[in-house]
Protein backbone atom coordinates (compact mmCIF):
# COMPACT_ATOMS: atom_id res chain seq x y z
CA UNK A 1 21.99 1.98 -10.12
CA UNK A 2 25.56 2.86 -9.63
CA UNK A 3 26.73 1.52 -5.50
CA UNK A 4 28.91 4.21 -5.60
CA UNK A 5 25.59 6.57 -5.98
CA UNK A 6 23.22 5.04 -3.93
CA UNK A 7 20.86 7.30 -2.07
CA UNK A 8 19.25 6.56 1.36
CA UNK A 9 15.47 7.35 2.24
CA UNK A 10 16.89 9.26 5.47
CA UNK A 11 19.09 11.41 3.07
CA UNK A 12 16.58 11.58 0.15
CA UNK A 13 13.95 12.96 2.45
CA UNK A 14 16.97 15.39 3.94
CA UNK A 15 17.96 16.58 1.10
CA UNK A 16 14.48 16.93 -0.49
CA UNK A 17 13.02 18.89 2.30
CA UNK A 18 10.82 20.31 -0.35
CA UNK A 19 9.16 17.63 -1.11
CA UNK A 20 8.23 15.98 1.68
CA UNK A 21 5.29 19.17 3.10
CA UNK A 22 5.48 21.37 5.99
CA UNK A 23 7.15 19.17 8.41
CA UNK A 24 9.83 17.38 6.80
CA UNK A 25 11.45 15.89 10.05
CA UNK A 26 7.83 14.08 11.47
CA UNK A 27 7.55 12.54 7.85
CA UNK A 28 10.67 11.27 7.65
CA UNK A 29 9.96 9.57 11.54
CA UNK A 30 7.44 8.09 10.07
CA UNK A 31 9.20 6.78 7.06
CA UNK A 32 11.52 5.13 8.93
CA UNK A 33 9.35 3.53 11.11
CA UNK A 34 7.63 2.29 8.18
CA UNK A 35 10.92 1.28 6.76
CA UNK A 36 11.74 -0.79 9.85
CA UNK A 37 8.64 -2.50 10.13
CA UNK A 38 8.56 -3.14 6.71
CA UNK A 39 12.53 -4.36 7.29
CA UNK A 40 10.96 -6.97 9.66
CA UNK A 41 7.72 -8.15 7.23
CA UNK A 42 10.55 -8.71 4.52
CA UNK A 43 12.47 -11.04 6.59
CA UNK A 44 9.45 -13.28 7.96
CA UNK A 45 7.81 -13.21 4.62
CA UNK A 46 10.63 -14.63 3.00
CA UNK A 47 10.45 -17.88 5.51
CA UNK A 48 7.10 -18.52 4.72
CA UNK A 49 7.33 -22.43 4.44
CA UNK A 50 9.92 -22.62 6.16
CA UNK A 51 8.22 -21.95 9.64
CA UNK A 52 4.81 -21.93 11.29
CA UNK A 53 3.30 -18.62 9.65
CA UNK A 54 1.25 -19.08 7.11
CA UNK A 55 -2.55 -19.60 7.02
CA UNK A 56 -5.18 -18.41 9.29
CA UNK A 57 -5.20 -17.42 12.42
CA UNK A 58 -8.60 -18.16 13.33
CA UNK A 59 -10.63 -15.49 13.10
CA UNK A 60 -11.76 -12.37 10.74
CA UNK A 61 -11.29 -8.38 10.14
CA UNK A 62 -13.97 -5.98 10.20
CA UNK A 63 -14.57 -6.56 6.73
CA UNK A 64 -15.44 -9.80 7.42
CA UNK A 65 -12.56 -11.69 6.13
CA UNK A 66 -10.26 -14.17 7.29
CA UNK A 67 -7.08 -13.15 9.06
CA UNK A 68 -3.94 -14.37 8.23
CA UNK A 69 -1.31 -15.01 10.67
CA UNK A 70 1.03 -13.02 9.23
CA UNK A 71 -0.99 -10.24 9.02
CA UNK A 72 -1.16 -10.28 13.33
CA UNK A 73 2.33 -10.13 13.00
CA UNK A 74 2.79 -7.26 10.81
CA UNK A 75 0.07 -5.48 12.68
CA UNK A 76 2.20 -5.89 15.58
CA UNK A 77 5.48 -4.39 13.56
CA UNK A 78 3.90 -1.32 12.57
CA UNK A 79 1.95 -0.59 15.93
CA UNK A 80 5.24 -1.08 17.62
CA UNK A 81 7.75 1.15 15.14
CA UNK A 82 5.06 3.90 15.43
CA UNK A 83 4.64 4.03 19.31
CA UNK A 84 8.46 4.81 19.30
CA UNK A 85 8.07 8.51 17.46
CA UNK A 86 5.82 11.60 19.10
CA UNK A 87 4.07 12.85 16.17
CA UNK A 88 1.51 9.67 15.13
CA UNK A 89 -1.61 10.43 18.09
CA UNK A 90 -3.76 6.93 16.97
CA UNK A 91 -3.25 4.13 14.27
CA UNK A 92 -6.17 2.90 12.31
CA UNK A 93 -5.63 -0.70 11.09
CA UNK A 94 -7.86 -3.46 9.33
CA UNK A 95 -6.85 -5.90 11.81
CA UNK A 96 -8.42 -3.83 14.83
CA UNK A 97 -11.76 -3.20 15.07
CA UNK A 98 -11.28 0.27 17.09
CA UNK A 99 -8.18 2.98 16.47
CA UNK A 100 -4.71 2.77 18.55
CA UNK A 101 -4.26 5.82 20.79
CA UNK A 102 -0.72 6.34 21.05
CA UNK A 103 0.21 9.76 21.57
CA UNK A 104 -2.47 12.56 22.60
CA UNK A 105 -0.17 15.11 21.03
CA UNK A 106 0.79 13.76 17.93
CA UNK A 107 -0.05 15.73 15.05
CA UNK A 108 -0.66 13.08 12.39
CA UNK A 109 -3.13 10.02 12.25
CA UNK A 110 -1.56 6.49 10.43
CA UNK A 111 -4.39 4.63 8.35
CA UNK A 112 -3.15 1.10 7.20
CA UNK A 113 -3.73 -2.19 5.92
CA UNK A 114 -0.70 -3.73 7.46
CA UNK A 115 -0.92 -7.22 4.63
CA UNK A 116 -3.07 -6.21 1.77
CA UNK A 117 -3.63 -10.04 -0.02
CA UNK A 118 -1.64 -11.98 2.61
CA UNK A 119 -4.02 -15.27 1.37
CA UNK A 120 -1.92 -14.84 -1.58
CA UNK A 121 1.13 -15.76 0.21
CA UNK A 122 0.20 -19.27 0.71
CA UNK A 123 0.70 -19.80 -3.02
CA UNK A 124 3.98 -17.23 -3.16
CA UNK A 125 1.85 -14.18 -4.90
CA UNK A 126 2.96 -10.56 -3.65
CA UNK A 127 1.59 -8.89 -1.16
CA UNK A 128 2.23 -5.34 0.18
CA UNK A 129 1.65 -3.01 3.25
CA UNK A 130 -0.80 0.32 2.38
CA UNK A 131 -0.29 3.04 4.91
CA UNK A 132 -2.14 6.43 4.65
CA UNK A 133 -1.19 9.44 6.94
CA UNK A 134 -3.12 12.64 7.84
CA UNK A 135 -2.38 15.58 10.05
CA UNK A 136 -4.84 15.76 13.01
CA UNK A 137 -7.27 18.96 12.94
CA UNK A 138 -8.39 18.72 16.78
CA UNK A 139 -6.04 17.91 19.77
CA UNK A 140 -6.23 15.84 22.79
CA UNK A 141 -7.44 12.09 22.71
CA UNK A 142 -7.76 10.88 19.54
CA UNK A 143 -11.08 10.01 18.17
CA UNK A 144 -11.98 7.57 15.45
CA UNK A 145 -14.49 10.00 14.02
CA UNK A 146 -10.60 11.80 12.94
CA UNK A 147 -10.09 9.47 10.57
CA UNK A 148 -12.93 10.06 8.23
CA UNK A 149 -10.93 12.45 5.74
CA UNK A 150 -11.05 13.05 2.47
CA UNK A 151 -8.65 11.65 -0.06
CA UNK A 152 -6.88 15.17 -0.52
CA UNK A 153 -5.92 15.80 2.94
CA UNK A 154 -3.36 12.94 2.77
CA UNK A 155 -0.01 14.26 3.74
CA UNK A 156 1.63 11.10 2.99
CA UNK A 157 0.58 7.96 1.54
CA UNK A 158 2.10 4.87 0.20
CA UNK A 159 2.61 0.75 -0.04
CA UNK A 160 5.26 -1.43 0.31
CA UNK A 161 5.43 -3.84 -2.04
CA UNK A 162 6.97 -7.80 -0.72
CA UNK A 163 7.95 -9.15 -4.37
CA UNK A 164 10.66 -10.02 -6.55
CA UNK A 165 12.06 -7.49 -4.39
CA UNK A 166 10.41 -5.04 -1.87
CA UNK A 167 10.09 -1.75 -2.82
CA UNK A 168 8.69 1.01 -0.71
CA UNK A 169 6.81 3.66 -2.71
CA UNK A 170 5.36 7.00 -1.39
CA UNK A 171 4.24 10.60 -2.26
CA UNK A 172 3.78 13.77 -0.07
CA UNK A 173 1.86 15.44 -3.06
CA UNK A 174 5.39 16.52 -4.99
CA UNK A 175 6.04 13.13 -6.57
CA UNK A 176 5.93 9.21 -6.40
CA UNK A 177 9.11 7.99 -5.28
CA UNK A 178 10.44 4.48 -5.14
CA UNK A 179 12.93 2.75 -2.66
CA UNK A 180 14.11 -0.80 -3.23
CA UNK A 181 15.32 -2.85 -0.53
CA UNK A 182 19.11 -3.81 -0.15
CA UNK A 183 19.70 -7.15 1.82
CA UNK A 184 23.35 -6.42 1.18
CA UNK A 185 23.02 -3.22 3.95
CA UNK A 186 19.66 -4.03 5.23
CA UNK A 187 18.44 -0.14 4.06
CA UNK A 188 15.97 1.04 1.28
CA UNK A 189 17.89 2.69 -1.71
CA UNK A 190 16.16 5.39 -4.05
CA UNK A 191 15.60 3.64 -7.46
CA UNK A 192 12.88 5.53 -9.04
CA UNK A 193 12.26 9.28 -8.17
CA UNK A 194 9.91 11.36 -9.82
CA UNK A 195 7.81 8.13 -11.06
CA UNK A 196 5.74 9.19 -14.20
CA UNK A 197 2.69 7.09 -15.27
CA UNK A 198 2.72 6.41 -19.01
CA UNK A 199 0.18 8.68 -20.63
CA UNK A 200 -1.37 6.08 -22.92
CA UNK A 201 -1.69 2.97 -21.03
CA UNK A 202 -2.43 -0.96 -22.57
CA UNK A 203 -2.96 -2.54 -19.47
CA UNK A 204 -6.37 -3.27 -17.57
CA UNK A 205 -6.92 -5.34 -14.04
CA UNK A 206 -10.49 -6.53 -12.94
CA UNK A 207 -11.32 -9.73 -11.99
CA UNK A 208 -13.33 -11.21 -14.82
CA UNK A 209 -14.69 -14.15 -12.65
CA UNK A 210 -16.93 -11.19 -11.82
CA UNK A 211 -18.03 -10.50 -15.05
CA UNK A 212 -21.75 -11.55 -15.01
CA UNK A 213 -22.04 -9.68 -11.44
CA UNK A 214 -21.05 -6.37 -12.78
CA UNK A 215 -23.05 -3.26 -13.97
CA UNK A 216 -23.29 -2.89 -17.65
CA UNK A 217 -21.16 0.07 -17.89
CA UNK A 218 -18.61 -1.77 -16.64
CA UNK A 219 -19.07 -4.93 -18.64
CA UNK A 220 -19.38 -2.05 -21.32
CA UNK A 221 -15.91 -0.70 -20.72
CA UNK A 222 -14.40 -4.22 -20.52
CA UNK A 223 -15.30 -5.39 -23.89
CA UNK A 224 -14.30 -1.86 -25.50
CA UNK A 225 -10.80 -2.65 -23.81
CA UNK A 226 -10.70 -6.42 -25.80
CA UNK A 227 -11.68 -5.09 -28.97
CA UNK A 228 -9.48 -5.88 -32.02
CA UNK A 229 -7.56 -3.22 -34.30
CA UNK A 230 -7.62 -3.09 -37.89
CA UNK A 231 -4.96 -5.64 -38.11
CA UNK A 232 -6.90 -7.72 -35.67
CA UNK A 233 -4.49 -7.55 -33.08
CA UNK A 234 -5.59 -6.28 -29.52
CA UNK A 235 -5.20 -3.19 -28.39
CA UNK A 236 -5.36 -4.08 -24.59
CA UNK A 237 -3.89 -6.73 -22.16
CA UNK A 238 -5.57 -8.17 -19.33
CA UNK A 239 -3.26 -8.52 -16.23
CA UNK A 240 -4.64 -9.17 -12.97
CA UNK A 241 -2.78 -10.85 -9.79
CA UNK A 242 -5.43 -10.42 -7.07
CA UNK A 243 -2.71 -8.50 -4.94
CA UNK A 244 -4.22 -4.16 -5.26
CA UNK A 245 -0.55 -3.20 -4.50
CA UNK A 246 1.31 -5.81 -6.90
CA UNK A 247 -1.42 -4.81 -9.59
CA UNK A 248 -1.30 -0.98 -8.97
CA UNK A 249 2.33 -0.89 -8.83
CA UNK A 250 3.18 -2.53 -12.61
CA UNK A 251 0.10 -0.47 -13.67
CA UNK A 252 1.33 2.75 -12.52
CA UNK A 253 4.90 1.95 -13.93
CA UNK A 254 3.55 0.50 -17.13
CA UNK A 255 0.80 2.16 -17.57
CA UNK A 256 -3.21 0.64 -17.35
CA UNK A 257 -5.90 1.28 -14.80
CA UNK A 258 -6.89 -1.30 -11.70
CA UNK A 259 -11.09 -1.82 -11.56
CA UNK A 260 -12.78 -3.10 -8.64
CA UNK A 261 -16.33 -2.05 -9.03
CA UNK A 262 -19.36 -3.16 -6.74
CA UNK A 263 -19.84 -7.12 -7.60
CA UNK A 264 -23.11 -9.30 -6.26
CA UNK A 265 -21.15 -10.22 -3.44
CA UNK A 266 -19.55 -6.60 -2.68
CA UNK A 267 -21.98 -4.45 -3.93
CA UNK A 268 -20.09 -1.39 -2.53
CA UNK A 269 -16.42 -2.67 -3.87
CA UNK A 270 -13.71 -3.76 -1.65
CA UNK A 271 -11.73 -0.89 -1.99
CA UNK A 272 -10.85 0.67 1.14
CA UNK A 273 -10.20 3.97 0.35
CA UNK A 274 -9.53 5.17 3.85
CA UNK A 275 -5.80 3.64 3.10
């Protein structure tokens, strides 16, 4: 993209008022405080090695799996940028076993898994940040019972994704947009707008080491997706990181679908889809 035509997320969302619901101004609040958390994530991520931050921190989630130190920390980011604004009432994280009240009169509820795959940082693999946000349909103290919504009463969701370079990517039901950070001006600059999945896609993600574990359809489906052409070339390509936002993200761009069905061992998937 052209420097002398960069676009911010403040002004994107300003000048897109459109697309962004009923309440333009409390999304972008919340963007930004996403994009400053996210701003501070970036930074310590990138010294991983280089100081005290990686591995566990001694104890698990409520799903039972190992916490990371850096995901306390970026816990800590994001409950911190989002007590700043007035219109987020509780925060439901991973890394807390009960909600965050923060504001009884905010209108929206923030859903998030503040270090989706942050194992995989140990062996620099990309991670990301998933955040979900809905508007609230009671007032007062927030309950956790609030957060058990349905997928389509999202106002905003998204994911941040710590690679190559971190991109911040998010929808308000009017199109997937994509901002890539600039170290240069420490901002997020609009590189993809209006993101359009390929309609035929050649990619598919599952975690094969599963294979044996999984239901036949699915083993079904799997094999129908290695099968050979004519030419006996494949038709498919198996790509799969291990990292839902690094994995969703190429697939979305390149086109291909991301599969984690129940296994032996998670026998109701590990898919949270309240994020």
């Amino acid at each position: 993209m052209n420097k002398g035509n960069r676009v911010l997320l403040k002004q994107f969302i300003n000048e897109n008022a459109s697309l962004h619901g009923d309440n333009s101004e409390a999304i972008l609040k919340i963007l930004i405080a996403v994009q400053k958390a996210s701003t501070k994530v970036h930074t310590t991520i990138n010294k991983a090695g280089l100081e005290d931050i990686l591995g566990s921190a001694g104890s698990k989630n409520i799903q039972g799996e190992q916490v990371q130190k850096l995901d306390l920390f970026a816990n800590e980011q994001f409950i911190k940028e989002l007590k700043d604004i007035d219109h987020v009432a509780a925060i439901a994280s991973e890394e807390n076993e009960e909600i965050i009240p923060l504001n009884d009169s905010g209108e929206y509820l923030f859903a998030t898994d503040p270090l989706d795959g942050s194992s995989n940082i140990d062996v620099n693999i990309s991670v990301g940040t998933i955040f979900s946000v809905y508007k609230r349909t009671r007032k007062g103290t927030p309950k956790k019972e609030e957060f058990n919504r349905y997928g389509y009463e999202q106002v905003l969701a998204g994911y941040v994704l710590y690679g190559t370079s971190t991109v911040l990517v998010y929808t308000c039901g009017y199109g997937v947009h994509a901002f890539t950070f600039d170290t240069s001006i420490n901002s997020f600059i609009l590189t993809h707008a209006s993101i359009k999945t390929p309609e035929q896609g050649t990619i598919f993600s599952i975690n094969e080491g599963n294979y044996n574990t999984l239901e036949k359809g699915v083993q079904d489906y799997i094999a129908y997706c290695k099968k050979l052409n004519s030419e006996k070339k494949r038709t498919n390509t198996a790509r799969f990181i291990g990292s839902l936002v690094a994995d969703f993200h190429r697939n979305m761009l390149k086109g291909g679908i991301f599969i984690y069905p129940a296994t032996a061992d998670a026998p109701e998937g590990r898919l949270r889809l309240l994020y």
